[in-house]
Protein backbone atom coordinates (compact mmCIF):
# COMPACT_ATOMS: atom_id res chain seq x y z
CA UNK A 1 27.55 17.22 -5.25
CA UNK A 2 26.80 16.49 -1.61
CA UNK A 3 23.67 14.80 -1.17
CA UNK A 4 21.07 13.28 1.79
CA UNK A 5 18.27 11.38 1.07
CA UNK A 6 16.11 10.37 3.73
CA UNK A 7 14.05 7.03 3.05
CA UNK A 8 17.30 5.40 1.68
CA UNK A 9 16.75 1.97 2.86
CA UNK A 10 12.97 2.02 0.46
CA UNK A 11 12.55 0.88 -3.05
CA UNK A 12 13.31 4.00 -4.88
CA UNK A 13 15.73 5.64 -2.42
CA UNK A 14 18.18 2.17 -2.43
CA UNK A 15 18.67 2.07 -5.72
CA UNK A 16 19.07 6.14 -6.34
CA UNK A 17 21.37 6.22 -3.75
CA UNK A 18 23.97 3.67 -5.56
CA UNK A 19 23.19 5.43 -9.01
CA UNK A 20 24.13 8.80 -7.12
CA UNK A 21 27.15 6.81 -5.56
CA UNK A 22 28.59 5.39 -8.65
CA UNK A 23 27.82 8.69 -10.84
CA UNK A 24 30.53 10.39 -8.43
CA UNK A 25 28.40 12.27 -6.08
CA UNK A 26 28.52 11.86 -1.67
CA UNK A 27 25.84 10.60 -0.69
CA UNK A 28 24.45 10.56 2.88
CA UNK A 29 21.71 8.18 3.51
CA UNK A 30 19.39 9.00 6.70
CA UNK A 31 17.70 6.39 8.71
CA UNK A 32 15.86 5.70 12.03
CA UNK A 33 17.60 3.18 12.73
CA UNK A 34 21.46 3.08 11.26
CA UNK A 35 22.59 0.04 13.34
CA UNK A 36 20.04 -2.19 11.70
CA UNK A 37 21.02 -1.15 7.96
CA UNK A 38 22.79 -4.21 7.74
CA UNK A 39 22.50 -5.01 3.95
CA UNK A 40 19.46 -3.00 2.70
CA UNK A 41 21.81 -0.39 1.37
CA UNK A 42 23.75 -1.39 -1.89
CA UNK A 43 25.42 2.40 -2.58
CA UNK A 44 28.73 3.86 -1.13
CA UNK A 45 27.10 6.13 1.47
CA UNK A 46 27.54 7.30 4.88
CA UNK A 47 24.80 6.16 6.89
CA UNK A 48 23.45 8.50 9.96
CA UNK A 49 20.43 8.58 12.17
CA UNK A 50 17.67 11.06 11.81
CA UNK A 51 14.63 11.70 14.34
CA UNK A 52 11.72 13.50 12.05
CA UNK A 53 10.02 14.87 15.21
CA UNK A 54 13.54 16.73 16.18
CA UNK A 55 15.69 17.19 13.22
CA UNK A 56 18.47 18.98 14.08
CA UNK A 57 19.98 21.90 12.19
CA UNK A 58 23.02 21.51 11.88
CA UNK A 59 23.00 17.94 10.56
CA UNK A 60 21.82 19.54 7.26
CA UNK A 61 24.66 21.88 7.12
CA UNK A 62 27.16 21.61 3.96
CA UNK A 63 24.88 19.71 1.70
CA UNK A 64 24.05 20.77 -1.72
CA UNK A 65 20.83 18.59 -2.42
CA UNK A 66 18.24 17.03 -0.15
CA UNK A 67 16.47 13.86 -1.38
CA UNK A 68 13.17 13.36 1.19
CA UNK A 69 11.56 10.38 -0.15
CA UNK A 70 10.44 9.30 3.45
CA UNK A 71 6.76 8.25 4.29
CA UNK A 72 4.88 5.07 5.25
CA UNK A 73 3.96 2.92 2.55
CA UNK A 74 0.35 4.39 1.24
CA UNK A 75 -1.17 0.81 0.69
CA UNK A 76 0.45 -1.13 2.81
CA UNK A 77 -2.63 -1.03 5.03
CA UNK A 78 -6.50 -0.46 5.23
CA UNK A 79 -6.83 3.18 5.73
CA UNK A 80 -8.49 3.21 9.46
CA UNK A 81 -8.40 6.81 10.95
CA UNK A 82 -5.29 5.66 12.90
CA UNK A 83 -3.57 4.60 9.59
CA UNK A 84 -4.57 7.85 8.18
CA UNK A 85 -3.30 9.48 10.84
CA UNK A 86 0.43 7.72 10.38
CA UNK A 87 0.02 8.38 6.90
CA UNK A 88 -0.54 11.86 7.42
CA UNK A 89 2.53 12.46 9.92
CA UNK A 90 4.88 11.07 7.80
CA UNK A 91 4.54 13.46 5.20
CA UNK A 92 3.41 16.34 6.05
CA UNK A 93 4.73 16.56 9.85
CA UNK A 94 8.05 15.14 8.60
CA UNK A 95 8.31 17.41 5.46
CA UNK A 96 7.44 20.55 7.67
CA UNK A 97 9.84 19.33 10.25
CA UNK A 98 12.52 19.13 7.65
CA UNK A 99 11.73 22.11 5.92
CA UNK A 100 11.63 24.01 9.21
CA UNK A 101 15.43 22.40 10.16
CA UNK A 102 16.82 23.81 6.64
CA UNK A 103 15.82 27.08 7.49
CA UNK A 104 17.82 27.39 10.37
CA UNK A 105 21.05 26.44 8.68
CA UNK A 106 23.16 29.63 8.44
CA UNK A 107 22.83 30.61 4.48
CA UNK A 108 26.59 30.25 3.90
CA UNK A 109 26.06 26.16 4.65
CA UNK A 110 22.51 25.66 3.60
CA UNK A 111 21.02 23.45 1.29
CA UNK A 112 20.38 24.78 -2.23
CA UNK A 113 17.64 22.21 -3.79
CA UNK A 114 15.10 20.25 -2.00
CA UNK A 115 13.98 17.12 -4.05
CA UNK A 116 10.51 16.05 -2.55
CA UNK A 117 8.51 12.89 -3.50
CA UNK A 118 4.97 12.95 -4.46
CA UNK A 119 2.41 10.34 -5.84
CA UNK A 120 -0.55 11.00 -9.10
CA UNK A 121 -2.58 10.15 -6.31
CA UNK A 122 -2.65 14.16 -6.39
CA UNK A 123 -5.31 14.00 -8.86
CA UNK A 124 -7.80 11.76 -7.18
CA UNK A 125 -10.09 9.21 -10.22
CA UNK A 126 -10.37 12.01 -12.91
CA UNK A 127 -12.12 9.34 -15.26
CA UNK A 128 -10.68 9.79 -18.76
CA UNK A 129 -9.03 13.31 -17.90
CA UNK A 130 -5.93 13.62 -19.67
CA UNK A 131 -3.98 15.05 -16.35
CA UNK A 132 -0.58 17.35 -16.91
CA UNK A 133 1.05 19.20 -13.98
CA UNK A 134 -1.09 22.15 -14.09
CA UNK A 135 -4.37 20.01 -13.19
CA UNK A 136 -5.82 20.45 -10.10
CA UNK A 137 -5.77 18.12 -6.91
CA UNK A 138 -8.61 15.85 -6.43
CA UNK A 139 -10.85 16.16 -2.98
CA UNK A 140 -10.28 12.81 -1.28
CA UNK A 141 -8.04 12.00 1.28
CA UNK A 142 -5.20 11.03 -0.45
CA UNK A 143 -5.57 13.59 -3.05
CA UNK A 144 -5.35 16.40 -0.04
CA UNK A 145 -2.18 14.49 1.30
CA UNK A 146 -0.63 14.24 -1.16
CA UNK A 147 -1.62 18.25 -2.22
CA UNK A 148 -0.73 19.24 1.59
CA UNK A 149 2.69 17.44 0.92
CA UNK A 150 3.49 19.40 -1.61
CA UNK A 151 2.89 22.49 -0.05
CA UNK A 152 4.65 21.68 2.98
CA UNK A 153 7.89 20.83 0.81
CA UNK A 154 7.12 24.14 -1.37
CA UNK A 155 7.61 26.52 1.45
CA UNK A 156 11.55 25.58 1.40
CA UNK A 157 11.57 27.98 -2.03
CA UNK A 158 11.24 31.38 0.65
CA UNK A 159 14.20 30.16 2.28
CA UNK A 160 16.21 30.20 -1.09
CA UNK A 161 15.93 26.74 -2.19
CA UNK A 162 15.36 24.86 -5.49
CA UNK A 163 12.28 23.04 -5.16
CA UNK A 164 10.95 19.66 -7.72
CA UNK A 165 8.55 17.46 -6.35
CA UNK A 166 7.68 14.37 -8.65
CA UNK A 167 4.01 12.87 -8.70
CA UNK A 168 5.22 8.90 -9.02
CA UNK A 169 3.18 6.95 -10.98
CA UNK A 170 2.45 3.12 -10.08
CA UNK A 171 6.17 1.75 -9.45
CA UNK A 172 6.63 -1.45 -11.48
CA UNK A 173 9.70 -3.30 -10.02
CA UNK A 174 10.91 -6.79 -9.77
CA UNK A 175 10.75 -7.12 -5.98
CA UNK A 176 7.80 -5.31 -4.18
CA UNK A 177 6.03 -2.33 -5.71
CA UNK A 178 2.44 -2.44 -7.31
CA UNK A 179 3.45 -5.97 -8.83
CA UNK A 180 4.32 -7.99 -5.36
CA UNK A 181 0.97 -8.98 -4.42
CA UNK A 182 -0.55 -9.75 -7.64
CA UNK A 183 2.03 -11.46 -9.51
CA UNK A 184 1.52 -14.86 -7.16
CA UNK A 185 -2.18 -14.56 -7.93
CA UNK A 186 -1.42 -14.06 -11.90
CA UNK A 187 1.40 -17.17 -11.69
CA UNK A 188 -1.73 -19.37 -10.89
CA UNK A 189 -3.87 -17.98 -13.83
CA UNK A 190 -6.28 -16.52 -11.43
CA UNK A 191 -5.85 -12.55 -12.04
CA UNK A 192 -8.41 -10.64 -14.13
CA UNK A 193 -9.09 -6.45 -14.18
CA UNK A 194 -10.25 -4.81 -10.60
CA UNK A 195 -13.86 -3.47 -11.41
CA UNK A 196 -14.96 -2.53 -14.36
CA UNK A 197 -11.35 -2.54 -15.52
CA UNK A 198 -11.52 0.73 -17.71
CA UNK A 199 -9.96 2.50 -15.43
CA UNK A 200 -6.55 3.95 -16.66
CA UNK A 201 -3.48 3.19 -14.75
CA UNK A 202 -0.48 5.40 -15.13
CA UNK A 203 2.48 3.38 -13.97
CA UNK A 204 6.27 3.70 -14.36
CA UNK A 205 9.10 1.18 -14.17
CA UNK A 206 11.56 1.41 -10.90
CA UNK A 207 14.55 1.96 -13.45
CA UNK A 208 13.01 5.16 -14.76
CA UNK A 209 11.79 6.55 -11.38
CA UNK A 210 15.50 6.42 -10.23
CA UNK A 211 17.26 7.91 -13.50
CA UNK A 212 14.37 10.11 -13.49
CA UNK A 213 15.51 11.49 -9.66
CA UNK A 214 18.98 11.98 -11.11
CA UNK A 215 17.81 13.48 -14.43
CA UNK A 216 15.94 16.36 -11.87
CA UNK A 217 18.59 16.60 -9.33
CA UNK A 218 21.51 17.36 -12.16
CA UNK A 219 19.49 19.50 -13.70
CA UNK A 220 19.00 22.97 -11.62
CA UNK A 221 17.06 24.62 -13.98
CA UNK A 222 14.05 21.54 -12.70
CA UNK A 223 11.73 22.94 -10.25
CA UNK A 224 7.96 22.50 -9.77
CA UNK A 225 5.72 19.86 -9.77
CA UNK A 226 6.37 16.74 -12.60
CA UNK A 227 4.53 14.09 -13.65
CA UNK A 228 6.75 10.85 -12.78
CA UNK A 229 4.88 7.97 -14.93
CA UNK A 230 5.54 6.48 -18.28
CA UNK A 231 4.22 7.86 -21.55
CA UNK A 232 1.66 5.18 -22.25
CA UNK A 233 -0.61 5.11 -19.73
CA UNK A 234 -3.34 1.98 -20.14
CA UNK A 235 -6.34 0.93 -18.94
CA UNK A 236 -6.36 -2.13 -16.32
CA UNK A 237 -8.32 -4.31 -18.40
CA UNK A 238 -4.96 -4.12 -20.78
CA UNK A 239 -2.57 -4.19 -18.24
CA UNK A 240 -4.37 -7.72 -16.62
CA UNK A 241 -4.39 -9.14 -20.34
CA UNK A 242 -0.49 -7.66 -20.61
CA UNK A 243 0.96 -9.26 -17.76
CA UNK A 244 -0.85 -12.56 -18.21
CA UNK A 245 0.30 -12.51 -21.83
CA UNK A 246 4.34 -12.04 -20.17
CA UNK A 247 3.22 -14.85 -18.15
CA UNK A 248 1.80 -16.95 -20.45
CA UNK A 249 -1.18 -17.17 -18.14
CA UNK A 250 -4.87 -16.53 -18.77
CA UNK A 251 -5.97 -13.17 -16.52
CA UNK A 252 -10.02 -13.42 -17.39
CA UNK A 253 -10.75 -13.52 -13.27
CA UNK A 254 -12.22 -10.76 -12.71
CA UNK A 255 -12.27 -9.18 -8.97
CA UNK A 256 -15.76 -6.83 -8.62
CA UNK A 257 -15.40 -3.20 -6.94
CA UNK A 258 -17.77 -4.23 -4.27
CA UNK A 259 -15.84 -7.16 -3.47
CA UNK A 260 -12.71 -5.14 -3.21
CA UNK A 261 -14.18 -2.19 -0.85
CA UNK A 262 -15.53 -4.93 1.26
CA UNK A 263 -12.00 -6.10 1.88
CA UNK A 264 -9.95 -2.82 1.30
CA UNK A 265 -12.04 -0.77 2.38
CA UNK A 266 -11.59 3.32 1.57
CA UNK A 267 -8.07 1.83 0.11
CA UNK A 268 -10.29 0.37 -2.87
CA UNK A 269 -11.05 3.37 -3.85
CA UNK A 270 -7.19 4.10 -4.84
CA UNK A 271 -7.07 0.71 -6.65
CA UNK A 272 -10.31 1.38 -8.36
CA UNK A 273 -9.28 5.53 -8.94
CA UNK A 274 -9.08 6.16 -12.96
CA UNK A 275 -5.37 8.36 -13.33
CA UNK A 276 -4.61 9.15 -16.90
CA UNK A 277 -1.22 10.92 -16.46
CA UNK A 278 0.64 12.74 -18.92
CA UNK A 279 4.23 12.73 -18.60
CA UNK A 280 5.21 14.98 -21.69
CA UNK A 281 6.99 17.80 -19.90
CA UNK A 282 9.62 15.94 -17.93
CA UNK A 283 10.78 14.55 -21.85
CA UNK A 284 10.79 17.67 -22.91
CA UNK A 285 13.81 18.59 -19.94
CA UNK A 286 15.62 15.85 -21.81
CA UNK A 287 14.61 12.87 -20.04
CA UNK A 288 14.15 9.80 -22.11
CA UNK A 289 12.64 7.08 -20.47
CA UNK A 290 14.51 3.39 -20.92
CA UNK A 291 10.91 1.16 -20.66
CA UNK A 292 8.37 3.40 -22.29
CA UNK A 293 5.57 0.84 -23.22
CA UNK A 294 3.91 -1.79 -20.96
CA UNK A 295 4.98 -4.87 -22.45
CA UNK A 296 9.29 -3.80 -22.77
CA UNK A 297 8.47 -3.34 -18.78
CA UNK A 298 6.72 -6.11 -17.53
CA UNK A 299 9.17 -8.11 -19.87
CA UNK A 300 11.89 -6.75 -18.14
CA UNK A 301 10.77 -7.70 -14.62
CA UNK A 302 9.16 -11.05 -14.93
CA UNK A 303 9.83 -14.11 -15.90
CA UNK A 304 6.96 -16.54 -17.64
CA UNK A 305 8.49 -19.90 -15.86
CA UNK A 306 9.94 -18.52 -12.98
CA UNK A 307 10.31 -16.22 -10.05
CA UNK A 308 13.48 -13.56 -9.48
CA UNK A 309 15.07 -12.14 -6.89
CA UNK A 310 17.46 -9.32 -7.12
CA UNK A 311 19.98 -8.13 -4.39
CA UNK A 312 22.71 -5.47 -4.16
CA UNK A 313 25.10 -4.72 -1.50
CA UNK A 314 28.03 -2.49 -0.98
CA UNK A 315 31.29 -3.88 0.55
CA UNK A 316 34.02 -1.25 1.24
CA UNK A 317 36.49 -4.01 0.01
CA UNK A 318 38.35 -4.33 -3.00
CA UNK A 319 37.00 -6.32 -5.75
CA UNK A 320 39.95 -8.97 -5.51
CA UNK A 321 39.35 -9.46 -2.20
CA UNK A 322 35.45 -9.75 -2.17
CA UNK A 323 35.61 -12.44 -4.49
CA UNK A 324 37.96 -14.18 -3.20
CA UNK A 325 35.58 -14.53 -0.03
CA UNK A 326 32.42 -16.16 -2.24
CA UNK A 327 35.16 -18.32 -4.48
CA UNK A 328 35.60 -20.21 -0.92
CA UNK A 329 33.15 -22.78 -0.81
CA UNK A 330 33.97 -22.54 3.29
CA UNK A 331 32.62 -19.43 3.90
CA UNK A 332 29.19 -20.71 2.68
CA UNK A 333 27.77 -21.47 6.38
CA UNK A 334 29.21 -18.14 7.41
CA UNK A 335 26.25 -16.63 5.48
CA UNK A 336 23.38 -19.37 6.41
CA UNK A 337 20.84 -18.35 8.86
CA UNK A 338 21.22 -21.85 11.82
CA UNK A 339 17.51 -22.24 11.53
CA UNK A 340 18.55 -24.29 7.94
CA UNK A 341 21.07 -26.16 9.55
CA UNK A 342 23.24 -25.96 6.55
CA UNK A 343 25.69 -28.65 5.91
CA UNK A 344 28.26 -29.14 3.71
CA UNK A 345 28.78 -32.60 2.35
CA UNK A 346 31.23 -32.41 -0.41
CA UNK A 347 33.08 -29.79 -1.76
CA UNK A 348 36.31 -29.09 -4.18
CA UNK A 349 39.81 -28.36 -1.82
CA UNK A 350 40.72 -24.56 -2.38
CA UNK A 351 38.41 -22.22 -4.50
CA UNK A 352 35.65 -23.27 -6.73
CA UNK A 353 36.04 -23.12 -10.17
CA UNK A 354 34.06 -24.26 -13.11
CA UNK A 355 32.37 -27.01 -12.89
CA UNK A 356 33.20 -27.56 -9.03
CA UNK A 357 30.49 -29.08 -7.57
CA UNK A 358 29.01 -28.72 -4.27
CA UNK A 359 26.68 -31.19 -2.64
CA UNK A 360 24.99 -30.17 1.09
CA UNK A 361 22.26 -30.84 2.89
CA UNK A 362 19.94 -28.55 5.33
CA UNK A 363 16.33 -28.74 7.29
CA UNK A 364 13.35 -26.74 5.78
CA UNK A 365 10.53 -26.69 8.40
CA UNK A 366 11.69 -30.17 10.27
CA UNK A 367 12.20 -31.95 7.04
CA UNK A 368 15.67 -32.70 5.56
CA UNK A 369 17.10 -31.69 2.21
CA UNK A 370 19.87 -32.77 0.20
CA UNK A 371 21.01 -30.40 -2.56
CA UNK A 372 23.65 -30.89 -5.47
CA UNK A 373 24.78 -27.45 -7.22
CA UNK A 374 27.43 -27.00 -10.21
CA UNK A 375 29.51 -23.84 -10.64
CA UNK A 376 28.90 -22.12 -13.68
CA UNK A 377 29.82 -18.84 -16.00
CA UNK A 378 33.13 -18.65 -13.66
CA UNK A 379 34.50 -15.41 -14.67
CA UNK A 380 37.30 -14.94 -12.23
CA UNK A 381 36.76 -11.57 -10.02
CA UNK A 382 33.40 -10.42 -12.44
CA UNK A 383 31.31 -13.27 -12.04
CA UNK A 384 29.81 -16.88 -11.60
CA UNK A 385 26.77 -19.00 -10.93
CA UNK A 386 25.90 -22.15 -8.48
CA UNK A 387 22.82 -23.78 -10.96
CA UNK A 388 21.00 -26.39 -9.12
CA UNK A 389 21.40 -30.09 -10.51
CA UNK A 390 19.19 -31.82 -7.76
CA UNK A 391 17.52 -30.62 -4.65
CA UNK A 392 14.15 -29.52 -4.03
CA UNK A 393 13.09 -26.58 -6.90
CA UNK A 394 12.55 -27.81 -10.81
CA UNK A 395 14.71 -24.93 -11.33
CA UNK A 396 17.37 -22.81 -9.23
CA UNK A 397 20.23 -20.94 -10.88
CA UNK A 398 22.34 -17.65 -8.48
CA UNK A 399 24.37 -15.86 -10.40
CA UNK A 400 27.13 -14.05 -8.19
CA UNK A 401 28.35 -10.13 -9.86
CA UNK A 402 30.93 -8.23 -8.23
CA UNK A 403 31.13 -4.78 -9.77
CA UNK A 404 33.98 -2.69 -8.63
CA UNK A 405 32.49 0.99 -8.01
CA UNK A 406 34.95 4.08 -6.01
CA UNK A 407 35.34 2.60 -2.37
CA UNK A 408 34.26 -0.86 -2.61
CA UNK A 409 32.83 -3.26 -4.45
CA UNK A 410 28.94 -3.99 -5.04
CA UNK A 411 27.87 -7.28 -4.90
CA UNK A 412 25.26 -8.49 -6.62
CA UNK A 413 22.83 -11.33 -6.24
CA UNK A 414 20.73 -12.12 -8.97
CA UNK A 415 18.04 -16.05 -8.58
CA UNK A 416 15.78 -17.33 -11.16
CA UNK A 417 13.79 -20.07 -9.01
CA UNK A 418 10.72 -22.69 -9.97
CA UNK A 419 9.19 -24.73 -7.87
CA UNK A 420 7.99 -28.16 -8.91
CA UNK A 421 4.73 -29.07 -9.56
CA UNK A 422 3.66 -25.63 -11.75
CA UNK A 423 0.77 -24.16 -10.49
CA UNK A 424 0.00 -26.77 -7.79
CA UNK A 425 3.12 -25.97 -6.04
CA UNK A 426 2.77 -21.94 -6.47
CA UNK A 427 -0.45 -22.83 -4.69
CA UNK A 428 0.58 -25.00 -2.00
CA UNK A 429 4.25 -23.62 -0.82
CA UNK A 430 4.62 -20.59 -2.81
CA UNK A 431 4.22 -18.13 -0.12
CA UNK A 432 5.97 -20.00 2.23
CA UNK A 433 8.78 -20.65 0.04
CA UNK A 434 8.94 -16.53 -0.44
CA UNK A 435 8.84 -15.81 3.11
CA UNK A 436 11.72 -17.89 3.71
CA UNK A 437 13.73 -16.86 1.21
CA UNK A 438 13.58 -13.12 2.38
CA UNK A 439 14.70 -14.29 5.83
CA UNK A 440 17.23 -16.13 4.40
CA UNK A 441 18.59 -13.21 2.29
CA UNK A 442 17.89 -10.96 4.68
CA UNK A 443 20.50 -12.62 6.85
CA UNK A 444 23.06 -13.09 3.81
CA UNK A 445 23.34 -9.74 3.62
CA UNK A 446 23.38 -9.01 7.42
CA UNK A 447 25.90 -11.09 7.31
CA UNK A 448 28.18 -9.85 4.39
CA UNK A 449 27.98 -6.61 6.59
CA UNK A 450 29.42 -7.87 9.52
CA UNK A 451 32.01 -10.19 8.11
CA UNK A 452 33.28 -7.90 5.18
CA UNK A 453 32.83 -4.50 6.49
CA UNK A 454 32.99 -4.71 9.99
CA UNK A 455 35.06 -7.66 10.38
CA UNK A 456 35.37 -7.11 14.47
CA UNK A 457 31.79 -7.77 14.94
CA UNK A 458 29.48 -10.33 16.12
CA UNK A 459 26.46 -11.32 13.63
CA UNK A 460 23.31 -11.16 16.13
CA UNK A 461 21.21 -12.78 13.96
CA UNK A 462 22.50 -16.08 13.48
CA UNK A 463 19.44 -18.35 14.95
């Protein structure tokens, strides 16, 4: 099947677009900006620009399936009329824009199924309202957007077309999502329930949102609105005392709902919003979800003595090759960002192997580091990992896949770090120490772009 999804580079549409990828469908990612991809796509896609206030018609020719998952991030901000207004535009402007583009295609080449993204936020706080798909929208503001969005994507059905739109639930993923703000503040043992905290919270893990996507698009006979959340919803109060308990932290800090409109704002009020979501129609399409309770969730995602990071990128090399690239320990500064001023000290001759060591210094914020790191798991071509023996976390171990897919190989980064000192040092240089590992990866894979796939070019990043 030929498919575009638009909003690629975001949480949901990165890792649907390599599922897609690797399940044998071509995929065609859209973007604002192509050139500055870089990395931030892991699938086997084509990449192409796309201008929502001018979409062009015949850009949307040929496909079978379009995937629009694009739209500023709902809470990423306080909702001031201006952020409304953006929030607003790039739905339901950008949906009718789209929708208005596929109708011009000539019906021979058109598009038969239009995917569309929604949010529960549909129902607005329905207090203990058990909410399927045939519930009515709520009358706030992001209850109408998110109503208006539907309707928008909806009107693609006169022109022929397969409509599903799915009402997402609160994403639960290791990087970002609903948890990336609050997990720092739960490390330290100061999180507690928002309000009154009997408020229920329909959430869903990343994993499921994405095989749920497939699950709709492979499926024709899927159209309509579905619920998009797991099938145990729970209250906050048991979701703090649930991800403290995965932490092995106390969560008994509670944060008062005056308190959080003060700060948030209108915004609060989604935070605060009692959603009790039943998902029982998507399973009965066939859909079985792979983290159906709380606990299997947030146990998959976080760690109780450590932070992760997960990474994927596609390299339109062969497997072979790829590796051989990260087995040389001299193409290590090649994907260093200068500001580190990354040295290497000592090193084995040739490729690394297991137990090769690798000792190097670099500057963090004026003040120099030496670090000592051991190679190992070495599983020649599949895998291997450089685990930290001195240097300046309690605990750092990488672990290096390479996964060979049609077209390339996906490589894939996976870090369990700790900094010393417990909760002291989450407090003291934990942010800091996430900020600048994000630039730093952020680079990496900027630069495993421009070495690996486009081998003629210039990295123009590198300070």
């Amino acid at each position: 099947m030929k498919i575009l999804i638009t909003g690629a580079t975001g949480q949901i549409g990165n890792p649907l677009s390599r599922l897609l990828s690797i399940s044998g469908h071509e995929v065609t990612c859209w973007t604002r900006r192509p050139a500055a991809v870089g990395g931030r796509i892991s699938a086997r896609c084509h990449i192409a620009g796309w201008n929502p206030e001018a979409i062009e018609s015949n850009t949307l020719a040929g496909f079978d399936t379009v995937i629009h998952l694009a739209g500023e991030n709902i809470a990423g901000k306080r909702w001031s009329e201006s952020r409304k207004k953006d929030l607003v535009d790039s739905r339901i402007e950008t949906t009718r824009a789209l929708v208005k583009a596929i109708a011009e295609v000539p019906e021979e080449q058109r598009p038969r199924n239009l995917i569309n993204a929604s949010a529960i936020g549909f129902y607005g706080d329905r207090g203990e309202e058990t909410l399927s798909e045939t519930a009515a929208a709520g009358t706030g503001f992001l209850d109408k957007l998110c109503a208006d969005w539907e309707a928008e994507a909806f009107g693609a059905q006169k022109h022929g077309l397969r409509v599903a739109t799915l009402r997402i639930g609160l994403v639960l993923a290791p990087d970002g999502g609903m948890l990336g703000p609050i997990l720092p503040i739960f490390r330290m043992g100061a999180g507690g329930r928002l309000g009154s905290g009997r408020q229920w919270m329909s959430w869903i893990h990343l994993d499921d949102v994405v095989a749920m996507l497939k699950h709709v698009v492979e499926h024709e006979e899927i159209e309509g609105s579905w619920n998009a959340t797991a099938p145990n919803p729970v209250r906050n109060l048991e979701f703090t005392k649930t991800l403290g308990r995965v932490l092995h932290r106390p969560a008994v800090v509670p944060v008062p709902a005056i308190a959080m409109r003060a700060v948030f704002g209108e915004l609060a009020n989604l935070m605060l919003a009692s959603t009790r979501v039943d998902s029982k129609a998507i399973a009965e399409t066939g859909f079985s979800f792979r983290y159906p309770t709380l606990e299997t969730a947030l146990a998959e995602i976080v760690s109780a003595d450590s932070y992760e990071i997960l990474r994927e990128q596609f390299i339109e090399k062969p497997r072979t090759e790829v590796f051989e690239f990260f087995a040389d320990p001299g193409n290590l500064e090649k994907l260093t960002p200068k500001f580190l001023n990354f040295k290497i000290l000592e090193c084995p001759e040739g490729s690394l192997d297991s137990g090769s060591r690798i000792r190097y210094q670099l500057t963090l914020h004026g003040i120099p580091v030496k670090w000592r790191t051991v190679i190992r798991g070495w599983s020649p071509e599949t895998e291997f990992s450089d685990v930290q023996e001195s240097g300046p976390y309690s605990l750092w171990h990488h672990t290096h896949q390479f996964e060979e897919v049609p077209g390339g190989t996906i490589v894939r980064d996976h870090i369990r770090y700790r900094l010393p000192l417990g909760g002291l040092g989450e407090i003291v240089a934990g942010w800091l120490v996430r900020a600048d590992l994000a630039k730093i990866f952020a680079f990496r894979h900027e630069a495993m772009d421009e070495i690996l796939n486009h081998p003629s070019g210039k990295l123009s990043s590198a300070a």
